[in-house]
N, C-alpha and C. Protein backbone atom coordinates (compact mmCIF):
# COMPACT_ATOMS: atom_id res chain seq x y z
N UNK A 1 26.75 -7.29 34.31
CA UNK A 1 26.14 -8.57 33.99
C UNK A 1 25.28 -8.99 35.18
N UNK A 2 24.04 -9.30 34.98
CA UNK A 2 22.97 -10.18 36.15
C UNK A 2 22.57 -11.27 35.86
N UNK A 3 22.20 -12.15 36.16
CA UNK A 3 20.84 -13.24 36.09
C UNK A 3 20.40 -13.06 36.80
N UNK A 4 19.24 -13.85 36.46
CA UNK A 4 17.92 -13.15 36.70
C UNK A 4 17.09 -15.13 36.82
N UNK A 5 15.77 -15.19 37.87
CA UNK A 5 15.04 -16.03 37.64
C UNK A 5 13.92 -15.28 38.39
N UNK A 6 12.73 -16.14 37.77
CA UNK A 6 11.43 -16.11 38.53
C UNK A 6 10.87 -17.22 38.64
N UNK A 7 9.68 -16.83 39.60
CA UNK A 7 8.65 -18.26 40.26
C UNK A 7 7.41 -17.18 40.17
N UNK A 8 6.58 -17.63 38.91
CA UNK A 8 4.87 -17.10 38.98
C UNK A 8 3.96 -17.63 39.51
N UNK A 9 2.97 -17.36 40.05
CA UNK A 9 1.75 -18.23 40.45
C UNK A 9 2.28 -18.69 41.78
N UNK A 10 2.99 -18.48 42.30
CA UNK A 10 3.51 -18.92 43.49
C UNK A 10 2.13 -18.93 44.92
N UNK A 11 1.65 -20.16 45.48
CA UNK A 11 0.06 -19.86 46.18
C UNK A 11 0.37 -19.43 47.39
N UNK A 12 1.02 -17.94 47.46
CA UNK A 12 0.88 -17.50 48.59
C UNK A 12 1.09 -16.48 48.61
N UNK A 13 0.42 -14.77 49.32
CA UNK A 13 0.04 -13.86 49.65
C UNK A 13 1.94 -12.80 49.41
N UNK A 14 1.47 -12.33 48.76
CA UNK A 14 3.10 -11.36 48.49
C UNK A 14 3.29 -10.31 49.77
N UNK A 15 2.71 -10.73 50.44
CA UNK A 15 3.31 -9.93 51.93
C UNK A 15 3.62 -10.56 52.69
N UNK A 16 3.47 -12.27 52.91
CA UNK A 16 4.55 -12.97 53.55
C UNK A 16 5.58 -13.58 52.71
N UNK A 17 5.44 -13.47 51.24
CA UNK A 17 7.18 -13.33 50.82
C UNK A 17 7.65 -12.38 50.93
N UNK A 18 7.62 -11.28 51.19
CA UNK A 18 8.22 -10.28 50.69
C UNK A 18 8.90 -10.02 52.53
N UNK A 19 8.51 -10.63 53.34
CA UNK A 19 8.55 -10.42 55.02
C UNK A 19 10.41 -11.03 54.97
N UNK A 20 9.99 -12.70 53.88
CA UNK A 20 11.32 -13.31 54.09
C UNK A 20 12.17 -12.69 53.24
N UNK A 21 12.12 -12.16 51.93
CA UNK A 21 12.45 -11.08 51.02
C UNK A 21 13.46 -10.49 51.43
N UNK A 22 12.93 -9.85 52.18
CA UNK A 22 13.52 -8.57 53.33
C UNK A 22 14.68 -9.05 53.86
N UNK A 23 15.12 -10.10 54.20
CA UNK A 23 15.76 -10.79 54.98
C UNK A 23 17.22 -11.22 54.31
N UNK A 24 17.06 -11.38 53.19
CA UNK A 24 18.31 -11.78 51.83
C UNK A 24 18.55 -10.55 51.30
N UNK A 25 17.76 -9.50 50.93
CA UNK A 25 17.82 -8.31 49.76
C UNK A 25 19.33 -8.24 50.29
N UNK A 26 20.08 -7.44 49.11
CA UNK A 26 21.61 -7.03 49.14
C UNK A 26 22.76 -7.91 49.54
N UNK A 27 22.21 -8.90 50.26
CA UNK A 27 23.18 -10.51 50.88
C UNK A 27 23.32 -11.24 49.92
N UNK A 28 25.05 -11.79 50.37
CA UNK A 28 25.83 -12.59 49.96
C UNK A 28 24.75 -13.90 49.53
N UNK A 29 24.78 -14.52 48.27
CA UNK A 29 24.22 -15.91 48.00
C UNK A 29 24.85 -17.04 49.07
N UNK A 30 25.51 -17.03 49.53
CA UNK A 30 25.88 -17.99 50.58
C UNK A 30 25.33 -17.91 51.65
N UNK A 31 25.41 -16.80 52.12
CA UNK A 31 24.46 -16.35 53.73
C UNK A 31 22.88 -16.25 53.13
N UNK A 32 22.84 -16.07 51.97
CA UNK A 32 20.99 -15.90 51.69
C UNK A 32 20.62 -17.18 51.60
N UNK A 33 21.48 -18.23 51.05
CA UNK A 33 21.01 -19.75 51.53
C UNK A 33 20.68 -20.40 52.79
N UNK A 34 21.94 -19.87 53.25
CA UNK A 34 21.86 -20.36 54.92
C UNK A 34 20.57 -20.30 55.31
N UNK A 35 20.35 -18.42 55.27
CA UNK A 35 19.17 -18.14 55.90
C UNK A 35 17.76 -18.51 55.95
N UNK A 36 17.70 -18.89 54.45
CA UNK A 36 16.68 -19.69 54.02
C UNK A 36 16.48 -20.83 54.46
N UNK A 37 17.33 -21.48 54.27
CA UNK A 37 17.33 -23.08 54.76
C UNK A 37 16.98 -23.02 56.40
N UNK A 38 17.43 -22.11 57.43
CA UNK A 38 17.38 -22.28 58.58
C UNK A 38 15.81 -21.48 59.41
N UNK A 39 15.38 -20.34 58.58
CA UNK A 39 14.15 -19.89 58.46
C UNK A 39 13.02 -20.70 58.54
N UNK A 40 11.68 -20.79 59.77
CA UNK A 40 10.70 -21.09 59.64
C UNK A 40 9.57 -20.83 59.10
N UNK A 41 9.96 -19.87 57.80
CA UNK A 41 8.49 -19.40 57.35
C UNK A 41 8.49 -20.32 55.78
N UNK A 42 7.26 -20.78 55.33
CA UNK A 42 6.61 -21.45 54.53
C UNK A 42 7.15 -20.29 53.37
N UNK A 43 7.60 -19.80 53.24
CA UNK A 43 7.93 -18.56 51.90
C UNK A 43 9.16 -19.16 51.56
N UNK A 44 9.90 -19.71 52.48
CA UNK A 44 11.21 -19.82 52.20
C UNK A 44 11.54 -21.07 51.13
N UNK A 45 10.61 -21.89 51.15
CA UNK A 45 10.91 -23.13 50.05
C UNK A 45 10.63 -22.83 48.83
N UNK A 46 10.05 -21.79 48.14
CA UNK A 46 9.48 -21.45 47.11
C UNK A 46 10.75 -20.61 46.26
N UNK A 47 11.55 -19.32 47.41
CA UNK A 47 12.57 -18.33 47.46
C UNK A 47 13.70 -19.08 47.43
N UNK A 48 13.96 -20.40 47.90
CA UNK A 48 15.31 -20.94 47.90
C UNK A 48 15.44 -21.73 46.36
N UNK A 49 14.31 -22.26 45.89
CA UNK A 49 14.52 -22.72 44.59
C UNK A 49 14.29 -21.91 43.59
N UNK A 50 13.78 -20.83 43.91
CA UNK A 50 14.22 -19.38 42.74
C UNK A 50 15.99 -18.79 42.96
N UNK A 51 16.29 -18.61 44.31
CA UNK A 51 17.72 -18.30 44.35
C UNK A 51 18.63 -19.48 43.57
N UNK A 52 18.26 -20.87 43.66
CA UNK A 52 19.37 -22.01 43.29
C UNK A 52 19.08 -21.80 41.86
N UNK A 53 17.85 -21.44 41.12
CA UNK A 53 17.24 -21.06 39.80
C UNK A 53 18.41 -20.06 39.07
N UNK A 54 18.52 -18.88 40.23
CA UNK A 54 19.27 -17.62 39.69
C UNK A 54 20.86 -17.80 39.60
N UNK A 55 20.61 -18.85 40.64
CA UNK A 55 22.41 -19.34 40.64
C UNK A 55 22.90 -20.35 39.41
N UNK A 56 22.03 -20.98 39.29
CA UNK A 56 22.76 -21.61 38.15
C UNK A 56 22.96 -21.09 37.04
N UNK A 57 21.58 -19.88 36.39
CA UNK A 57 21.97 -19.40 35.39
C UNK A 57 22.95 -18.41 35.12
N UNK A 58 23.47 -18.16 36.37
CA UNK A 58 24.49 -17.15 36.49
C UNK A 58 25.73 -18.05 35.89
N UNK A 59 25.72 -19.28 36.40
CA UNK A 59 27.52 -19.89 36.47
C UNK A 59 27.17 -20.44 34.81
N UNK A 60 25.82 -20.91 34.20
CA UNK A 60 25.55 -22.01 32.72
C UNK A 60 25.70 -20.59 32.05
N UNK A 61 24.50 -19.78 31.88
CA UNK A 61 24.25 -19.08 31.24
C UNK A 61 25.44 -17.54 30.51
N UNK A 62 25.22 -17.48 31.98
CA UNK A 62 26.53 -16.14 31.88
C UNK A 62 28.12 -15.77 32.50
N UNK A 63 28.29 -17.23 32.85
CA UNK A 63 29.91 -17.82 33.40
C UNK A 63 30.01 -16.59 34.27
N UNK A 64 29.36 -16.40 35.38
CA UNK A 64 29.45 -15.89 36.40
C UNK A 64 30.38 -16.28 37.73
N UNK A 65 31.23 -15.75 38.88
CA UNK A 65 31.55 -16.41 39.56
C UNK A 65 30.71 -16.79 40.76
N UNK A 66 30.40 -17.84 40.65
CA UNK A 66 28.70 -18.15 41.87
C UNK A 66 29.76 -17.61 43.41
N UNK A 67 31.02 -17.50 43.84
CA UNK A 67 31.28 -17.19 45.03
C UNK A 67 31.34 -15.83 45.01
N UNK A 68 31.25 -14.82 43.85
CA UNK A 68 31.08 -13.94 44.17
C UNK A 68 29.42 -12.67 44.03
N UNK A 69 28.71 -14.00 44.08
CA UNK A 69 27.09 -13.63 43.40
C UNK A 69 26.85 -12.64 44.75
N UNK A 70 25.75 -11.45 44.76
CA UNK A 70 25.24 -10.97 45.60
C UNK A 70 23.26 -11.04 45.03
N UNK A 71 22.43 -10.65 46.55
CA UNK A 71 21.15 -10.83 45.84
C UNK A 71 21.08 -9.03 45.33
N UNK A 72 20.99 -8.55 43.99
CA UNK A 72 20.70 -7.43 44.01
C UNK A 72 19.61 -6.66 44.02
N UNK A 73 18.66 -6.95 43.66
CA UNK A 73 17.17 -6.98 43.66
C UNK A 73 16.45 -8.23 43.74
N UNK A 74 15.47 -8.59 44.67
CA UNK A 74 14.70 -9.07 45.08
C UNK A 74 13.30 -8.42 45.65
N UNK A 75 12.33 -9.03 44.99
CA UNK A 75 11.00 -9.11 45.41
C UNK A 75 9.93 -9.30 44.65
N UNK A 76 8.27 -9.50 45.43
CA UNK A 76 7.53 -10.21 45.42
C UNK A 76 5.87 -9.36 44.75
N UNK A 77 5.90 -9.48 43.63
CA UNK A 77 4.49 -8.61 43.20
C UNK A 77 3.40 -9.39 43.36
N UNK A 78 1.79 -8.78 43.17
CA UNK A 78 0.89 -9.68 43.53
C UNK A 78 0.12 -10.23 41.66
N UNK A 79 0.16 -11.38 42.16
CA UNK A 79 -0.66 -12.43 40.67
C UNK A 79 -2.21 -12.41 41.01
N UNK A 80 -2.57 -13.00 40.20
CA UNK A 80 -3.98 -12.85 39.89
C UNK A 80 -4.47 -13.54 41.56
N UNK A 81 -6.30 -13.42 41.81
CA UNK A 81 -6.41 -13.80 43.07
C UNK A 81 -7.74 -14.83 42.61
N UNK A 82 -7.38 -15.48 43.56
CA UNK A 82 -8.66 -16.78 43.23
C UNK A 82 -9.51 -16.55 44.31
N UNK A 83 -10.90 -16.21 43.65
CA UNK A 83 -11.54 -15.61 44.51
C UNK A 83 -12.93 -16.73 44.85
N UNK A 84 -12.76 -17.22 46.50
CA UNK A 84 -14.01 -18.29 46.79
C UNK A 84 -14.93 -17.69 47.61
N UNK A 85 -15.84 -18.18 47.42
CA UNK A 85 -17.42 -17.76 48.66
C UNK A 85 -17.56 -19.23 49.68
N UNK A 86 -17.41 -18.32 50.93
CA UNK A 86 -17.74 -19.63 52.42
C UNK A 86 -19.39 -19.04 52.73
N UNK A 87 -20.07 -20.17 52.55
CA UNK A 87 -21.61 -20.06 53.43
C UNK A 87 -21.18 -19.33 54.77
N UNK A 88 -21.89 -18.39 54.59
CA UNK A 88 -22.06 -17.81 56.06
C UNK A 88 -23.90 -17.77 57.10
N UNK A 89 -23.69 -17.35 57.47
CA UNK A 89 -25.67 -17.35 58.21
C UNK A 89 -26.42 -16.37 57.20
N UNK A 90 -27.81 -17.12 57.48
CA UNK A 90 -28.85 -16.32 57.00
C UNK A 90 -28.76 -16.47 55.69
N UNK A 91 -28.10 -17.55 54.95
CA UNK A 91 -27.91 -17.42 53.64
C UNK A 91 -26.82 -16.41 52.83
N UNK A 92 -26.14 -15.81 53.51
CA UNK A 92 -25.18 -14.89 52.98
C UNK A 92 -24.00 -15.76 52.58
N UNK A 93 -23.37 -14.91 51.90
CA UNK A 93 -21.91 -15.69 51.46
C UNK A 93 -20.65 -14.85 52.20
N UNK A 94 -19.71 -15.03 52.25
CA UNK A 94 -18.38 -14.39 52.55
C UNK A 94 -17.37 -14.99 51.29
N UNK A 95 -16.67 -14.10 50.78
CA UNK A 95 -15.52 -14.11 50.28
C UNK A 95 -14.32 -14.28 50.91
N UNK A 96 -13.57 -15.31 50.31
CA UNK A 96 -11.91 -15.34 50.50
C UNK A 96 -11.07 -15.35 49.32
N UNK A 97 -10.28 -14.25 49.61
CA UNK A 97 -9.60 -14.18 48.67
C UNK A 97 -8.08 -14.99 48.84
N UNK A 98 -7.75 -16.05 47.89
CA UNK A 98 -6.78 -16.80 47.71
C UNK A 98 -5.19 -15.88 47.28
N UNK A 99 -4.71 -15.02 47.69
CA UNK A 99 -3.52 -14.44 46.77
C UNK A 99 -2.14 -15.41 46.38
N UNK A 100 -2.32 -14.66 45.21
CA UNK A 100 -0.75 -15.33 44.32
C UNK A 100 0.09 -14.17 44.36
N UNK A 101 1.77 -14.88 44.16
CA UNK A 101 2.43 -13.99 44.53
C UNK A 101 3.43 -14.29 42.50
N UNK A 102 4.58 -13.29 42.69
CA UNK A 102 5.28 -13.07 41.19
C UNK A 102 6.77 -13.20 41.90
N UNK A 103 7.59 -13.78 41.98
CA UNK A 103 8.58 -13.92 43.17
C UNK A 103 9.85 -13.54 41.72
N UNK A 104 10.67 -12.42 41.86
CA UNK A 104 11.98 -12.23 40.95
C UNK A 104 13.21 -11.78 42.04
N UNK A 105 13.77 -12.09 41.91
CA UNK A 105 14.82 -12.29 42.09
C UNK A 105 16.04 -11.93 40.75
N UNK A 106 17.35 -10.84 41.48
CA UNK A 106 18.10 -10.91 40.40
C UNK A 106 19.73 -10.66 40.78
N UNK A 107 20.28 -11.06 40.45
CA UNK A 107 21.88 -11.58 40.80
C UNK A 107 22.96 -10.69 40.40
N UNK A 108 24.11 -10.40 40.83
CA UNK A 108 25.10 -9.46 40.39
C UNK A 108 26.66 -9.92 40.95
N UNK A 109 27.26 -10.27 40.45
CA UNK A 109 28.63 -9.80 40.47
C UNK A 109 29.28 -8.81 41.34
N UNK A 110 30.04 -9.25 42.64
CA UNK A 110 30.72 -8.23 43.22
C UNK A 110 31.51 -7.72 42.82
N UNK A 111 31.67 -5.94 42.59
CA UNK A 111 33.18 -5.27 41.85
C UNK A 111 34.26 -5.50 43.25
N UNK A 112 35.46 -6.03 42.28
CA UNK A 112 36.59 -5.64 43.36
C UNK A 112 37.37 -4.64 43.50
């Protein structure tokens, strides 16, 4: 048995979620909170309300025991990119590309 949540469209580059990603994969939901919460990277507010996402549907959905949740798969694909032009000299343009990220996350049950 898993649950499972996601966060789409998420406005930020899937290689600095995937940095904090790294950081929870295979960890206890209790220590992957901590970590989050105590973490200075801007990824982490987006990842902590997808984990509290995955946690609840674990305990509503599929009467899971939330103290024994682990993260089992986690991570971050790339969404569509919003693509702008900055005036540059001489009349040229430059491109920036805006990336979106696909943030899943998915939950498991420790065997005893």
């Amino acid at each position: 048995m898993e649950a499972k949540a996601y966060a789409k469209y998420v406005r930020m580059s899937p290689r600095k979620v995937n940095l904090v990603l790294g950081l929870i994969r295979g960890k206890d939901v209790t220590y992957a909170e901590a970590v989050l919460k105590h973490t200075p990277k801007a990824a982490c507010t987006p990842i902590l309300k997808v984990l509290k996402s995955a946690m609840a549907n674990a305990e509503n959905n599929h009467d899971m025991d939330v103290s024994k949740l682990y993260i089992a798969h986690a991570n971050a694909t790339a969404g569509p990119i919003l693509k702008r032009i900055r005036p540059r000299a001489q009349g040229r343009a430059f491109r920036i590309n805006k990336r979106t990220s696909h943030i899943a996350l998915v939950l498991k049950e420790k065997e005893e």
